[in-house]
N, C-alpha and C. Protein backbone atom coordinates (compact mmCIF):
# COMPACT_ATOMS: atom_id res chain seq x y z
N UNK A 1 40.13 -52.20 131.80
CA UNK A 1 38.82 -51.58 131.58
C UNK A 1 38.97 -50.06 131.61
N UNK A 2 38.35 -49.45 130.62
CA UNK A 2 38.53 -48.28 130.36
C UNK A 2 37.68 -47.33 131.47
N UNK A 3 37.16 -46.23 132.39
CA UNK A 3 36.09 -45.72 132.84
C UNK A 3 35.71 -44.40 132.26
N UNK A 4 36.89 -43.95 131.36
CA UNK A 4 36.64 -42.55 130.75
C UNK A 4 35.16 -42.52 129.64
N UNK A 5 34.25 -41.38 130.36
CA UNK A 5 33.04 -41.02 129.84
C UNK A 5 33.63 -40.68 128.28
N UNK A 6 33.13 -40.58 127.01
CA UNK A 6 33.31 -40.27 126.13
C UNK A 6 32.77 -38.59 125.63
N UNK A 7 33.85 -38.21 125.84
CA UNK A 7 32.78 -36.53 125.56
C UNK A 7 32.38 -35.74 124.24
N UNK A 8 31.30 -35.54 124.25
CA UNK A 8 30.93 -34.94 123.05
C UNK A 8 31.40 -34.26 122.20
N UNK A 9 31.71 -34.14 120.98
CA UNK A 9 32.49 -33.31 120.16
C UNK A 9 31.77 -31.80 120.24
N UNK A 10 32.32 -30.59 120.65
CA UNK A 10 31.37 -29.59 120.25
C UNK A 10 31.55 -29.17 119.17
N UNK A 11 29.81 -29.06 118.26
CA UNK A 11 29.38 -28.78 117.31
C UNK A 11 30.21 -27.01 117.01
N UNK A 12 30.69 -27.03 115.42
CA UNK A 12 31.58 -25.93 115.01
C UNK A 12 30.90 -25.59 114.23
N UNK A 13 30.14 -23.79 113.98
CA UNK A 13 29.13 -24.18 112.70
C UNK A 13 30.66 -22.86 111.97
N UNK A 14 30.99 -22.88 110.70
CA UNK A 14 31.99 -22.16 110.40
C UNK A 14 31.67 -21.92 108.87
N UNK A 15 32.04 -20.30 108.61
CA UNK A 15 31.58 -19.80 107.85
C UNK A 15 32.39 -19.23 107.00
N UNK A 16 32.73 -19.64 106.20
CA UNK A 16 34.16 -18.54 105.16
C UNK A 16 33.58 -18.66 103.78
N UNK A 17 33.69 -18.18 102.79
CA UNK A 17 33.76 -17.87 101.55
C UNK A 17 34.87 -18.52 100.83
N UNK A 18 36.10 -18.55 101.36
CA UNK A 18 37.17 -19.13 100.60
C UNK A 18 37.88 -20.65 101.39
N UNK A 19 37.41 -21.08 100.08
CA UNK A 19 38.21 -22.40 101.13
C UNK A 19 39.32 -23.39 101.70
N UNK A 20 40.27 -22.27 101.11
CA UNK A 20 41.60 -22.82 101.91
C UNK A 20 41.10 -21.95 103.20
N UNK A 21 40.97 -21.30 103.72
CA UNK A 21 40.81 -20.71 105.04
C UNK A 21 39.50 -21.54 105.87
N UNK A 22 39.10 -22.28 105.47
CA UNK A 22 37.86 -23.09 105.80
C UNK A 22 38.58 -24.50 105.91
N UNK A 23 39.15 -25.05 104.99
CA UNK A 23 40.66 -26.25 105.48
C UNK A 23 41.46 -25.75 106.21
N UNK A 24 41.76 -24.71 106.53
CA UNK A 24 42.76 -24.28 107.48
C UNK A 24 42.07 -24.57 108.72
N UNK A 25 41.20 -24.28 109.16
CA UNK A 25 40.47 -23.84 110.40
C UNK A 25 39.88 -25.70 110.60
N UNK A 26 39.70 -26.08 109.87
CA UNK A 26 39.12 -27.77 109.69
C UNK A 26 40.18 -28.53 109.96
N UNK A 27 41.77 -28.17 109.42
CA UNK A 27 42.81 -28.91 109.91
C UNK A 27 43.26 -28.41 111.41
N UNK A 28 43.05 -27.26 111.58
CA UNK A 28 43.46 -27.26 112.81
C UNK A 28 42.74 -27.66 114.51
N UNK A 29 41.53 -28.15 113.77
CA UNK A 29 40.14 -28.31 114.92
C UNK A 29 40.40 -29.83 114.59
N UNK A 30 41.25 -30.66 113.84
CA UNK A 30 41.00 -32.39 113.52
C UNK A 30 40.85 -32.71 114.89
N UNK A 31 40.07 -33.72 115.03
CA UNK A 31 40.22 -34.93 116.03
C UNK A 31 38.25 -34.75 116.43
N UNK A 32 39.16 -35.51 117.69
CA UNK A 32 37.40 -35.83 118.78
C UNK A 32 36.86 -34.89 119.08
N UNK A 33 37.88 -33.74 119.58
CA UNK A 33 36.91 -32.65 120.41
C UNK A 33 36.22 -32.04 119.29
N UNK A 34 36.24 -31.72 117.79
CA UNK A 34 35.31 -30.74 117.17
C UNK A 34 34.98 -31.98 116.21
N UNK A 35 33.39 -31.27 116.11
CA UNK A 35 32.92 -31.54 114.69
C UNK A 35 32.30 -29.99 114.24
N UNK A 36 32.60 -30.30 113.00
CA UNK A 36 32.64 -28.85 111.84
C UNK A 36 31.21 -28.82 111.26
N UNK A 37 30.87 -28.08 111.19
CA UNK A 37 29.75 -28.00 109.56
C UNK A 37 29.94 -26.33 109.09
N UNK A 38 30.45 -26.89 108.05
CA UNK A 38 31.05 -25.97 106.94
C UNK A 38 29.93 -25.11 105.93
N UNK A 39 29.52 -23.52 105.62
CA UNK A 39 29.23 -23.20 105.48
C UNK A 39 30.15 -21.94 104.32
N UNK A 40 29.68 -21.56 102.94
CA UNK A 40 30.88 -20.91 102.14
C UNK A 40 29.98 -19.54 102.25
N UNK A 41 28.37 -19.50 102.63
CA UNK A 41 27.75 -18.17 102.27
C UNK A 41 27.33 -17.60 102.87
N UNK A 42 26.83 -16.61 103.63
CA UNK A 42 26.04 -15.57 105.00
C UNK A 42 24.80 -16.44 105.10
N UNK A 43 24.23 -16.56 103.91
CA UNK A 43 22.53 -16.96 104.17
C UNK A 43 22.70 -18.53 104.33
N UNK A 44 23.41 -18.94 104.06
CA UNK A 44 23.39 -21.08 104.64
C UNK A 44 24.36 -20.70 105.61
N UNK A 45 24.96 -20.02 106.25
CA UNK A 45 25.35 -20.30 107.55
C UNK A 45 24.04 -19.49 108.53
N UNK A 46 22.98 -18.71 108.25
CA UNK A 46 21.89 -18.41 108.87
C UNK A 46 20.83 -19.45 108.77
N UNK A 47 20.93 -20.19 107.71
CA UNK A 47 20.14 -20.99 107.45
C UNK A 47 20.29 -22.32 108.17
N UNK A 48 21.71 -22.81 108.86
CA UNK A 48 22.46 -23.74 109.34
C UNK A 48 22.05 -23.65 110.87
N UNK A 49 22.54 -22.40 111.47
CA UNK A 49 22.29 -21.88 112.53
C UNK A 49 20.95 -22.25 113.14
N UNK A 50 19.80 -21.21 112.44
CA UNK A 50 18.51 -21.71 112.59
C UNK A 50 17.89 -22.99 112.35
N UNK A 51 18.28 -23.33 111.24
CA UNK A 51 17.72 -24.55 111.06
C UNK A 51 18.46 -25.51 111.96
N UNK A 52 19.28 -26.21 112.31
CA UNK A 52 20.06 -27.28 112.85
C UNK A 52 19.38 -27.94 113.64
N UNK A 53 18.88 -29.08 113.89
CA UNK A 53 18.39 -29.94 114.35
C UNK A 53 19.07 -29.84 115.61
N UNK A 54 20.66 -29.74 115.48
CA UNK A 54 21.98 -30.20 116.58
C UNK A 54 22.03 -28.74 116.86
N UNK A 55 22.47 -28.86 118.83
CA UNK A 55 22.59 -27.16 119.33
C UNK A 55 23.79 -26.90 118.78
N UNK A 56 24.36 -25.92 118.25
CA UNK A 56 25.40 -25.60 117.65
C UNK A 56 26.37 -25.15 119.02
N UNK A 57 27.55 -25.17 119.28
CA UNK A 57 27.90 -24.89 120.52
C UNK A 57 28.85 -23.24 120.09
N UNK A 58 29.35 -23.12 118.67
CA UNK A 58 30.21 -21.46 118.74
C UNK A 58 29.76 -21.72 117.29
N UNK A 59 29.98 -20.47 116.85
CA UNK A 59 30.26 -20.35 115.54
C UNK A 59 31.13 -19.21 115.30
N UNK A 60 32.18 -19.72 114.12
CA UNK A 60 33.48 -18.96 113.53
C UNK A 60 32.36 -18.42 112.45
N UNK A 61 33.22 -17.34 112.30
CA UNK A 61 32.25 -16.22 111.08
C UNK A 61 33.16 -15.59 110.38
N UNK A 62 33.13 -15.58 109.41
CA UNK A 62 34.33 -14.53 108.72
C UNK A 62 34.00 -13.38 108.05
N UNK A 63 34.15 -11.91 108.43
CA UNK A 63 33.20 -10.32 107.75
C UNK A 63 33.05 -10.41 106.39
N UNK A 64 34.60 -10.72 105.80
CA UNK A 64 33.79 -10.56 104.24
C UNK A 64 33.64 -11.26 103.68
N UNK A 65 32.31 -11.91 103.43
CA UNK A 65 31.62 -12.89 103.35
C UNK A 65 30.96 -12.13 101.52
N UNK A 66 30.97 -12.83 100.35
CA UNK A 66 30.71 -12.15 99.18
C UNK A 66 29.15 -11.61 99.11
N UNK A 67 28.07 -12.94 99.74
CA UNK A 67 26.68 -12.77 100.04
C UNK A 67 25.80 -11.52 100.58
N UNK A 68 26.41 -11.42 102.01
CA UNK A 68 26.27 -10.44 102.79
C UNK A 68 27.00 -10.60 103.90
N UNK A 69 27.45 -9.62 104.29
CA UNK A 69 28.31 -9.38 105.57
C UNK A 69 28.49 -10.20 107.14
N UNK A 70 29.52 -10.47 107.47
CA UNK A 70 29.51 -11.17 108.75
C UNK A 70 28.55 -10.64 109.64
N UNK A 71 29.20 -9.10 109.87
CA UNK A 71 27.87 -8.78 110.65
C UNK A 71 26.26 -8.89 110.16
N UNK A 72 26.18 -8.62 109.29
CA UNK A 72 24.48 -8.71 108.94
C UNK A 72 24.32 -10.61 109.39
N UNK A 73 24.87 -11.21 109.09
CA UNK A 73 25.02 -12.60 109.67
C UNK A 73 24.42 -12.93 111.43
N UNK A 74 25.68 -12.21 111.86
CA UNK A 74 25.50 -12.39 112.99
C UNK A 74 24.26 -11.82 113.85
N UNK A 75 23.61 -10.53 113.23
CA UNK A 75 22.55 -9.59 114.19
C UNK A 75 21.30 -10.88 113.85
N UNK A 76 21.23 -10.89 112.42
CA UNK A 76 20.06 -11.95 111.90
C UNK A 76 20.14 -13.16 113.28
N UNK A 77 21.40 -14.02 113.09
CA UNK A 77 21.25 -15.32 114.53
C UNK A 77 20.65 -14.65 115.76
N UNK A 78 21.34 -13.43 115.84
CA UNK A 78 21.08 -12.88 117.28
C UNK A 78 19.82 -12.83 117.89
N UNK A 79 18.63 -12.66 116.63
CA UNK A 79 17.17 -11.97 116.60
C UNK A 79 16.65 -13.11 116.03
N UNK A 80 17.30 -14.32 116.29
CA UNK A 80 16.17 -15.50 115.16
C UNK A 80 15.39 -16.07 116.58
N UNK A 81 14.19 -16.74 116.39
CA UNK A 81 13.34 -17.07 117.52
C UNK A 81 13.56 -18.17 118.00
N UNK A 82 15.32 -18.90 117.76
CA UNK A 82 16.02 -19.62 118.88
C UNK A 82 16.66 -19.10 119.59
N UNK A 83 15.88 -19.02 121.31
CA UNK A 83 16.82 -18.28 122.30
C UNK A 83 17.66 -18.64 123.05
N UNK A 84 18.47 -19.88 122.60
CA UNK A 84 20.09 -20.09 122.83
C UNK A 84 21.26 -19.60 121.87
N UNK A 85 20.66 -19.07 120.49
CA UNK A 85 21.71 -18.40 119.48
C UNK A 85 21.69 -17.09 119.98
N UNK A 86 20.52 -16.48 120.62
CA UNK A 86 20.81 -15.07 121.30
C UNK A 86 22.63 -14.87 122.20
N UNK A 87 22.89 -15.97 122.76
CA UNK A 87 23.84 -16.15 123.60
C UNK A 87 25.26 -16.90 123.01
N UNK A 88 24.62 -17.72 121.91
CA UNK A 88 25.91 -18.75 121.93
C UNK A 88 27.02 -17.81 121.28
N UNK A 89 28.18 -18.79 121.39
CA UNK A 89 29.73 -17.35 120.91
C UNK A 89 30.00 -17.61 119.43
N UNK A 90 29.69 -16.48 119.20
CA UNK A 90 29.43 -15.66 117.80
C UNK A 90 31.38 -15.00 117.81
N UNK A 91 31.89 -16.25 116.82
CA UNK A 91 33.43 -15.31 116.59
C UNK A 91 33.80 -14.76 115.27
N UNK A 92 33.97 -13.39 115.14
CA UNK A 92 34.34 -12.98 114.13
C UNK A 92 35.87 -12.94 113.88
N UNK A 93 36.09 -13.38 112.32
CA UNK A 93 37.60 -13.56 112.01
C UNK A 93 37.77 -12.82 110.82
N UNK A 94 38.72 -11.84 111.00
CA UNK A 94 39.35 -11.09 109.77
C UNK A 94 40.05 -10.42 109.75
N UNK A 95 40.89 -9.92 108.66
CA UNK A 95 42.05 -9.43 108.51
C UNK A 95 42.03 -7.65 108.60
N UNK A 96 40.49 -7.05 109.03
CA UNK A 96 40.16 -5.91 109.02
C UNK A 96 39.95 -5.80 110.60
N UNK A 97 40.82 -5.44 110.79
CA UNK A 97 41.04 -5.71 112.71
C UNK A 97 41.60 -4.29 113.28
N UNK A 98 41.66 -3.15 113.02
CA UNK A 98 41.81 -2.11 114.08
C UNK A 98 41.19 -2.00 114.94
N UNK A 99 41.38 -1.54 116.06
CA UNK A 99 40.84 -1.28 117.40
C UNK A 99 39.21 -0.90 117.03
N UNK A 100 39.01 0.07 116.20
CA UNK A 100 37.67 0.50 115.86
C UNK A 100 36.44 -0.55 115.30
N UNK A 101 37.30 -1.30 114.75
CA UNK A 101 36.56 -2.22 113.69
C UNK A 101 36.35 -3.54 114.76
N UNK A 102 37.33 -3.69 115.57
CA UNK A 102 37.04 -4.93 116.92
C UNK A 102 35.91 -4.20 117.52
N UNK A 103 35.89 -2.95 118.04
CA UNK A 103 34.71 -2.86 119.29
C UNK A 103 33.41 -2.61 118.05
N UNK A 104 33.35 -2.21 117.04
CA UNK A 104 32.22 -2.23 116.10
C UNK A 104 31.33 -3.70 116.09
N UNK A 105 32.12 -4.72 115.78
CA UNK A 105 31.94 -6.17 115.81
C UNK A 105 31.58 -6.83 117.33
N UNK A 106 32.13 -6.08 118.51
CA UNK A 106 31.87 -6.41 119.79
C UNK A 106 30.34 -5.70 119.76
N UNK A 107 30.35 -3.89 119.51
CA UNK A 107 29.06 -3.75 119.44
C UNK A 107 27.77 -4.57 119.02
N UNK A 108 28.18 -5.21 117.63
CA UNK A 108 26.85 -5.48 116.90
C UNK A 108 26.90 -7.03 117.04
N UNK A 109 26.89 -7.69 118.37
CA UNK A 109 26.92 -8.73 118.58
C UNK A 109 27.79 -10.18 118.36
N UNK A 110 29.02 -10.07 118.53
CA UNK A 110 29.99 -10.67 118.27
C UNK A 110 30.36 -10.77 119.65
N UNK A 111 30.88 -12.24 119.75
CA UNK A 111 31.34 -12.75 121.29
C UNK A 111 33.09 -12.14 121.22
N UNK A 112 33.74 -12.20 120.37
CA UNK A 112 35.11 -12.33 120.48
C UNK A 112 35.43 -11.88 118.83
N UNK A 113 36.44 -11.41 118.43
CA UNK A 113 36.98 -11.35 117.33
C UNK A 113 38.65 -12.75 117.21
N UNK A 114 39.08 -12.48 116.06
CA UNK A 114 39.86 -13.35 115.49
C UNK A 114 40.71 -12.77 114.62
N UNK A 115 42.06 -12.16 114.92
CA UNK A 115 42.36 -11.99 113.73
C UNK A 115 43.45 -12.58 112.81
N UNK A 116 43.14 -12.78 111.41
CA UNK A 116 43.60 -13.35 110.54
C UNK A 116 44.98 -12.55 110.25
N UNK A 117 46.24 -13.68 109.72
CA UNK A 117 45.87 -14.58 109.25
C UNK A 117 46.02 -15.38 111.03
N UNK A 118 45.01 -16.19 110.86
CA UNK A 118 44.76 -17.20 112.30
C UNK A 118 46.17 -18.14 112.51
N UNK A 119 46.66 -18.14 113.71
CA UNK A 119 47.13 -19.40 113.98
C UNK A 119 46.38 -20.15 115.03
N UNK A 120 46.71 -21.18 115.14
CA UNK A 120 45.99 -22.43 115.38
C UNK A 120 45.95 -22.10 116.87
N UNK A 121 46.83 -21.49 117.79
CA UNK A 121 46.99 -21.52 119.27
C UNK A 121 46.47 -20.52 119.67
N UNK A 122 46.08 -19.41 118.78
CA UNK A 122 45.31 -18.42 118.82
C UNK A 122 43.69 -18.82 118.62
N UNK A 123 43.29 -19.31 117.70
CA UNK A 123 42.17 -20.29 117.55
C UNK A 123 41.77 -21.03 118.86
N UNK A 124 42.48 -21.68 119.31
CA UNK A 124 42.41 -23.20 120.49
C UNK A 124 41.99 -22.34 121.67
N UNK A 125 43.06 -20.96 121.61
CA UNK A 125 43.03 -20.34 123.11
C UNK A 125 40.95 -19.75 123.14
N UNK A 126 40.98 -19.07 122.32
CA UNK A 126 39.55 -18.18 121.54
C UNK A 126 38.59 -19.65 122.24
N UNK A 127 38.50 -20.49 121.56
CA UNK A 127 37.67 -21.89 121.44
C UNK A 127 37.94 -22.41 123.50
N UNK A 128 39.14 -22.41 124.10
CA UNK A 128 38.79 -22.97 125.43
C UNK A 128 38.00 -21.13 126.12
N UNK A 129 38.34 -20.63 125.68
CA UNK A 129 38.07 -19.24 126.63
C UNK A 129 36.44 -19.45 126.09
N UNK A 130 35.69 -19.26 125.13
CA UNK A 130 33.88 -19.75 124.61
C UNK A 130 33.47 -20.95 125.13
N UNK A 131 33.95 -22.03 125.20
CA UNK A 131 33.12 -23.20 125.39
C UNK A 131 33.57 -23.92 126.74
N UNK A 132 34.27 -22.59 127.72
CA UNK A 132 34.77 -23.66 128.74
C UNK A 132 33.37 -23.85 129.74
């Protein structure tokens, strides 16, 4: 007899434009612990966010986004009139990563940055350090 509780997958809301980097991040989250919902544009991953029936538990974000900008993304969740997205971890991922451009993204509401190109243990570490 088994007694292990079954634990919830936490909800991944993830946002890229290109989608081998969106399979990348999907192959490396496989299994029980994540479920994904995949998003390619700024405004349906705001639209995802807010709207979601399901509490979203982090969301991956990627800056250059073709629509509009990661950050303009992220301030919009920050200020939407669900006040658990005020808080939840907002991660930005990109390959525009100097010191200046990390605390810019820390400024304007970003839990953590990411930088690309991602590996997976770098990802995992980011993901237990947000949702522990």
């Amino acid at each position: 007899m088994n007694n292990d509780i079954p634990v919830k997958p936490k909800l991944v809301l993830l946002c890229d434009d290109n989608l081998l980097n969106r399979k990348l991040i999907t192959a490396f989250l496989h299994g029980p612990e994540y479920r994904i919902i995949e998003t390619e544009k700024g405004y349906d991953c705001i639209k995802a966010a807010i709207g979601s029936q399901e509490q979203i538990d982090i969301i991956l974000l990627d800056i250059g986004l073709k629509d509009i900008s990661g950050v303009e993304v992220c301030q919009t969740i920050r200020t939407s009139n669900k006040e658990y997205l005020h808080h939840l971890p907002i991660i930005a991922y990109t390959a525009h990563a100097m010191d200046d451009d990390c605390r810019e993204y820390l400024v304007n509401g970003f839990s953590d940055v990411l930088i690309k190109p991602i590996m997976q243990i770098d990802l995992l570490r980011i993901l237990k350090k947000h949702l522990a």
